[in-house]
C-alpha atoms as a PDB file:
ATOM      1  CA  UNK A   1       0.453  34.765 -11.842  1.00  0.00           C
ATOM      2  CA  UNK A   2       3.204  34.116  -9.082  1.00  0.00           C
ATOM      3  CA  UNK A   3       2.866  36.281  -6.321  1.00  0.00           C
ATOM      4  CA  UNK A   4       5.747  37.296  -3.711  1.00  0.00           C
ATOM      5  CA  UNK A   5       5.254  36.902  -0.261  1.00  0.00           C
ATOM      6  CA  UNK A   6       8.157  38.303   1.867  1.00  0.00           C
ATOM      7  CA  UNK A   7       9.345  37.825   5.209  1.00  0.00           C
ATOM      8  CA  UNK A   8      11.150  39.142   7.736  1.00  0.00           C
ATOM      9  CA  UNK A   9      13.032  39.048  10.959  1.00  0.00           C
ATOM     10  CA  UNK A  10      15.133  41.186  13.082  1.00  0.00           C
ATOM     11  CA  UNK A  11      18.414  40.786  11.028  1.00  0.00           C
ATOM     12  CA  UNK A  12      17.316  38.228   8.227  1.00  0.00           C
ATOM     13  CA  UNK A  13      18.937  34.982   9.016  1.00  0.00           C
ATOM     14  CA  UNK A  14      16.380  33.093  10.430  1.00  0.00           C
ATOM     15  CA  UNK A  15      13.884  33.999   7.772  1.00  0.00           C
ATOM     16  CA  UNK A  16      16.079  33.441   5.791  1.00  0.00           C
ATOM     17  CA  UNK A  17      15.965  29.520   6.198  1.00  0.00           C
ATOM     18  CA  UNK A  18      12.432  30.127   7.200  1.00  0.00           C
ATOM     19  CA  UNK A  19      12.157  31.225   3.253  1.00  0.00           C
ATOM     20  CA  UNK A  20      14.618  28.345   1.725  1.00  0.00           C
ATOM     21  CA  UNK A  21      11.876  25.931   3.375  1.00  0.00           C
ATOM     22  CA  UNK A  22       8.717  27.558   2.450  1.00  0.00           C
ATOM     23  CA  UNK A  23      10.378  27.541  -1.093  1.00  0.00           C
ATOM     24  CA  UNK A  24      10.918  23.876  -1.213  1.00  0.00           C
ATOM     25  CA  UNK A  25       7.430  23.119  -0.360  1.00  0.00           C
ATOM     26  CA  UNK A  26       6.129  25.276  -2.716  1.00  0.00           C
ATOM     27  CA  UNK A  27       7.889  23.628  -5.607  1.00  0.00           C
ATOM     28  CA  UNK A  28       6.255  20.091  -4.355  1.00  0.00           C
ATOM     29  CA  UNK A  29       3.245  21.532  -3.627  1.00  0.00           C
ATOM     30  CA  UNK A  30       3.225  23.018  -7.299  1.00  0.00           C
ATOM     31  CA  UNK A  31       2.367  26.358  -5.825  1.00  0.00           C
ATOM     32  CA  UNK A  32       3.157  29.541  -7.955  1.00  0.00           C
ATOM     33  CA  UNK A  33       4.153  31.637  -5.017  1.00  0.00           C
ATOM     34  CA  UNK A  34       7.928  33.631  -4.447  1.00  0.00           C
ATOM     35  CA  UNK A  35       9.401  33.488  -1.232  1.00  0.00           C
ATOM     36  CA  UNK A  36      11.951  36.163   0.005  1.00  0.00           C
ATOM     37  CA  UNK A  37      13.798  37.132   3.261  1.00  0.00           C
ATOM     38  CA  UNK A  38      14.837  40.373   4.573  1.00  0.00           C
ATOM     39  CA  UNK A  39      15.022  42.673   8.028  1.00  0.00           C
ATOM     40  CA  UNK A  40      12.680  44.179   9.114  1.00  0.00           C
ATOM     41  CA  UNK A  41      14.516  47.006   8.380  1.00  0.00           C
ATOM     42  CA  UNK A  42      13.524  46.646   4.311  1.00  0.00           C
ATOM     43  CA  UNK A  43      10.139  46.479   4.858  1.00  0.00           C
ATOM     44  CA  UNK A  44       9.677  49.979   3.319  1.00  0.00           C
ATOM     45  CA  UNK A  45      11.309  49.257   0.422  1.00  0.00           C
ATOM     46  CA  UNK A  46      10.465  46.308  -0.524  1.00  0.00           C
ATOM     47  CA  UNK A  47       6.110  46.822   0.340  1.00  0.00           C
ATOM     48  CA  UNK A  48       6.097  47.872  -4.116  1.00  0.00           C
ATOM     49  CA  UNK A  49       7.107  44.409  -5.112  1.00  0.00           C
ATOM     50  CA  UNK A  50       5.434  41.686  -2.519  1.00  0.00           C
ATOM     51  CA  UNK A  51       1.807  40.745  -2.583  1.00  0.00           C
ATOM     52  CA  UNK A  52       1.923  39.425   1.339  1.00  0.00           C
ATOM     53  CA  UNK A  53       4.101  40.411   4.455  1.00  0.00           C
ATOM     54  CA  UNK A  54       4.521  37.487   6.795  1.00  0.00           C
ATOM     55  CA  UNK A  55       6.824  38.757  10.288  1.00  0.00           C
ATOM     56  CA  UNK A  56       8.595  36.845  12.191  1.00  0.00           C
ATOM     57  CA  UNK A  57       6.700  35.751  15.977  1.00  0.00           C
ATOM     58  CA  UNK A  58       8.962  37.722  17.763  1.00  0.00           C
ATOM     59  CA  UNK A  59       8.423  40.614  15.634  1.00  0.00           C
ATOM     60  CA  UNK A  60       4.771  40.991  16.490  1.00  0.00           C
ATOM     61  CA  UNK A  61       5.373  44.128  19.097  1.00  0.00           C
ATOM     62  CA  UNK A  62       5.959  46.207  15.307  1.00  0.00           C
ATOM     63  CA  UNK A  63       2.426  44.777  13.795  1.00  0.00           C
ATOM     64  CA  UNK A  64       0.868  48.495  14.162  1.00  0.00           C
ATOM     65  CA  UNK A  65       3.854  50.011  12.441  1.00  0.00           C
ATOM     66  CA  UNK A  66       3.800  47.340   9.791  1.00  0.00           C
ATOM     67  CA  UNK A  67      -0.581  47.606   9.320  1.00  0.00           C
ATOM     68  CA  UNK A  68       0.087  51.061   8.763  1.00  0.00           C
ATOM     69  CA  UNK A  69       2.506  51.259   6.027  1.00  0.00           C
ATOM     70  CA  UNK A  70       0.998  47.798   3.994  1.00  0.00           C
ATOM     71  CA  UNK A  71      -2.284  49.564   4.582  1.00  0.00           C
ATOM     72  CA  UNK A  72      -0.870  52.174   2.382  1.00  0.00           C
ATOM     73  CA  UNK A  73       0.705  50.280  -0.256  1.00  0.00           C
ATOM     74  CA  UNK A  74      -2.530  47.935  -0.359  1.00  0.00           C
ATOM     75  CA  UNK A  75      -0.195  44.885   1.135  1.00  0.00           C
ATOM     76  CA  UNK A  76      -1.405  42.352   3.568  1.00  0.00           C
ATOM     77  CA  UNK A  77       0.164  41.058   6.395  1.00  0.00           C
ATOM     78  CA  UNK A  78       0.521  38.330   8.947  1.00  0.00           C
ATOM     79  CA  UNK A  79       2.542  37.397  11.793  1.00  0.00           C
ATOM     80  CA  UNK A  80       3.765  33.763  11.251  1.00  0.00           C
ATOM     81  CA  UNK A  81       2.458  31.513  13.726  1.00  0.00           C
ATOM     82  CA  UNK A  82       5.683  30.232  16.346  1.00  0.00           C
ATOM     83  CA  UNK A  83       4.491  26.807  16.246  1.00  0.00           C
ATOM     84  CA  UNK A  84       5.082  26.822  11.899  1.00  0.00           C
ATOM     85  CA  UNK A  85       8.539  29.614  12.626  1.00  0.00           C
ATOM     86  CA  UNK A  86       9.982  27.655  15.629  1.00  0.00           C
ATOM     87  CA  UNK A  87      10.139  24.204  13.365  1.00  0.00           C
ATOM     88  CA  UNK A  88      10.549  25.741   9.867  1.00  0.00           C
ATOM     89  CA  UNK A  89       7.246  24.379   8.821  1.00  0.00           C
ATOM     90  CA  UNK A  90       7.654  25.452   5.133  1.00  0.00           C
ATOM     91  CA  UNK A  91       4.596  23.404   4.149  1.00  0.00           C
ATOM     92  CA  UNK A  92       2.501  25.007   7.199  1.00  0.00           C
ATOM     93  CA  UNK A  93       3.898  28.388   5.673  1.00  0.00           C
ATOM     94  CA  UNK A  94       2.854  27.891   1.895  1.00  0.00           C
ATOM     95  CA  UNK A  95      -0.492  27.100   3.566  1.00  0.00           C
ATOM     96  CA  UNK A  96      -0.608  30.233   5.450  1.00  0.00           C
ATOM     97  CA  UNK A  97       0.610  32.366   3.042  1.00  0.00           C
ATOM     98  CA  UNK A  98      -2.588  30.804   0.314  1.00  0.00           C
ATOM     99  CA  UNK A  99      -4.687  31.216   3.070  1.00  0.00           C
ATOM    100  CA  UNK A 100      -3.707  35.249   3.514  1.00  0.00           C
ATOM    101  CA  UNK A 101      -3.421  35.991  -0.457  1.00  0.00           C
ATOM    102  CA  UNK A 102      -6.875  34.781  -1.128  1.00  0.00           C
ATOM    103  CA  UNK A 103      -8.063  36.768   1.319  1.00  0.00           C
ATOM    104  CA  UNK A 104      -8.208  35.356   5.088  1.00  0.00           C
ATOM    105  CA  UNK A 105      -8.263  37.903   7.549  1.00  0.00           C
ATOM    106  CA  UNK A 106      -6.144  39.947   8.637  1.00  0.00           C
END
C-alpha cells in the first residue's frame, strides 16, 4: 500500500524540489511511498490524506503546533534533518521517511 508523506516549507518552493528529489529516489529505490509539497500553511488540510509530515529545518520553531494537530489526526511527524534539506538528499529522505512510517520515534 503506498503511503503519502508530505512536506512542507514556509511558501512551498523549496520543498517543492526537496519532493521532486525524494520522488526520484523512491522510484530507484523501488519504494511505494508518495511524495508531496505544500506551505505550511496546508498542513490542516491536507493531515486526512498523508501518512507522515516531514517540515522543513527552518520550520522547527512550529513543531508544537504541528504535534498537536497530527496528534489528532493520528499523523506522525518529523523535522527533516538540514544536513539531508540543505543538499536535497532525496535518497537520505526516502530513508527517513521508512524509518518514521514504520515507526521510529518521534
Amino acid at each position: 500500500m503506498t503511503k503519502t508523506v508530505l512536506l512542507v516549507c514556509g511558501a512551498g518552493a523549496s520543498s517543492g524540489f526537496m519532493a521532486g528529489a525524494a520522488r526520484k529516489a523512491a522510484k530507484k529505490l523501488d519504494v511505494d511511498i508518495q511524495f508531496k509539497a505544500k506551505s505550511e500553511s496546508e498542513i490542516s488540510e491536507n493531515l486526512n490524506d498523508i501518512d507522515l509530515l516531514l517540515v522543513a529545518p527552518h520550520l522547527k520553531y512550529m513543531i508544537d503546533d504541528v504535534k498537536e494537530e497530527c496528534d489528532k489526526a493520528g499523523v506522525k511527524y518529523a523535522i527533516i534533518p538540514q544536513k539531508i534539506y540543505g543538499v536535497l538528499d532525496g535518497k537520505g529522505l526516502v530513508k527517513i521517511a521508512e524509518e518514521q512510517l514504520q515507526g521510529g520515534e518521534q
